[in-house]
Protein backbone atom coordinates (compact mmCIF):
# COMPACT_ATOMS: atom_id res chain seq x y z
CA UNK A 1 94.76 165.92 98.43
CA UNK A 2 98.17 163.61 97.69
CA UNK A 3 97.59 162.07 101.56
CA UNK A 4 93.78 160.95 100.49
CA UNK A 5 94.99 159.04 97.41
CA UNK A 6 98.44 157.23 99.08
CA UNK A 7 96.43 153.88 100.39
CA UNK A 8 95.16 153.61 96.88
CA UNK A 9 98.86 153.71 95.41
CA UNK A 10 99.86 151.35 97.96
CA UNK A 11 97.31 149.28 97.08
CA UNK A 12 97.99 149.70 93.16
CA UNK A 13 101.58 149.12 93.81
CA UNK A 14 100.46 145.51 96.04
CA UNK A 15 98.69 144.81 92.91
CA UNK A 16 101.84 145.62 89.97
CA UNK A 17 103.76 143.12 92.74
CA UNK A 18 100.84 140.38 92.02
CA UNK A 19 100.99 140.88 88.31
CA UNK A 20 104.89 140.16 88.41
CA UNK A 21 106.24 143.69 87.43
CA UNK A 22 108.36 143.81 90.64
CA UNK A 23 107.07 147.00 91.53
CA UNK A 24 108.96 149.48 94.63
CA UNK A 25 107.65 152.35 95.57
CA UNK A 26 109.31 155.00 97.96
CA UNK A 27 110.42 159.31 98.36
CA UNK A 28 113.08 160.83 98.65
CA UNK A 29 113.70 161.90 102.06
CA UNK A 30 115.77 164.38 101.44
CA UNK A 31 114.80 166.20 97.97
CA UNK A 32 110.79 165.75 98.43
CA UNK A 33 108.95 163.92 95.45
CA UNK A 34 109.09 159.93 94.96
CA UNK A 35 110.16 156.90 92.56
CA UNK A 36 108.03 154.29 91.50
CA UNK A 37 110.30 151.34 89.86
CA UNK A 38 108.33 148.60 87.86
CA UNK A 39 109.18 145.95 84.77
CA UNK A 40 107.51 145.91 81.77
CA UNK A 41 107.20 144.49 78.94
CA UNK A 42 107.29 147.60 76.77
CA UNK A 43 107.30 151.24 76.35
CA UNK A 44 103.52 151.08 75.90
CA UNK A 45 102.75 148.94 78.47
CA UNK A 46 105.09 151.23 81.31
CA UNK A 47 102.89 154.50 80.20
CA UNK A 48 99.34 153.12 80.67
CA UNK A 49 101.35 151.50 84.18
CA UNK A 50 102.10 154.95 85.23
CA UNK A 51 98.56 156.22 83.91
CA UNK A 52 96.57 154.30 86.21
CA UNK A 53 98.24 155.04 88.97
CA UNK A 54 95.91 156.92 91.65
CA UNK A 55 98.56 159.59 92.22
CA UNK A 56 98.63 160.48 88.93
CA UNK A 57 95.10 159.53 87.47
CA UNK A 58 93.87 162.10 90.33
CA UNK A 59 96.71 164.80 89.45
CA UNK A 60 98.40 164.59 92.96
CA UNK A 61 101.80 164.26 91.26
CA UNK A 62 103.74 165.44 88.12
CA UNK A 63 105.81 162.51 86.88
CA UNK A 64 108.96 161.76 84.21
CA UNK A 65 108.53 158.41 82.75
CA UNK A 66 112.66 157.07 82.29
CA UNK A 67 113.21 153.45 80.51
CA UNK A 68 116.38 151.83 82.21
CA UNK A 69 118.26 149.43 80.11
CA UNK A 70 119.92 146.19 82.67
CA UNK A 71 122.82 144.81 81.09
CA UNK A 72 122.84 141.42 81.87
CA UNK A 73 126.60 140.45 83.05
């Protein structure tokens, strides 16, 4: 089931780049499972990001949602 929804993530991903959130997307080679890393704007605005992705709007994947903090220097 995950395999039949990747091209639509890709795609969703392509898209997140086009709206400026500076999306990467990848797996851990070694431990199994994957990262998506985005900007936003907000709290808010990161959950419905992660909500509407096809790997999880489809219940391929079980995600943790973590807000990182840059420090500008």
């Amino acid at each position: 089931m995950f395999d039949r929804y990747v091209p639509d993530h890709k795609k969703y991903v392509r898209d997140l780049i086009t709206k400026g959130h500076n999306a990467r997307t990848g797996y851990w080679r070694e431990y199994g499972g994957g990262m998506l890393l985005f900007e936003a704007d907000s709290l808010e605005e990161a959950k419905n990001i992660v909500a509407n992705d096809p790997l999880i709007k489809n219940n391929c994947v079980v995600y943790k949602l973590h807000e990182w903090v840059i420090i500008e220097c």
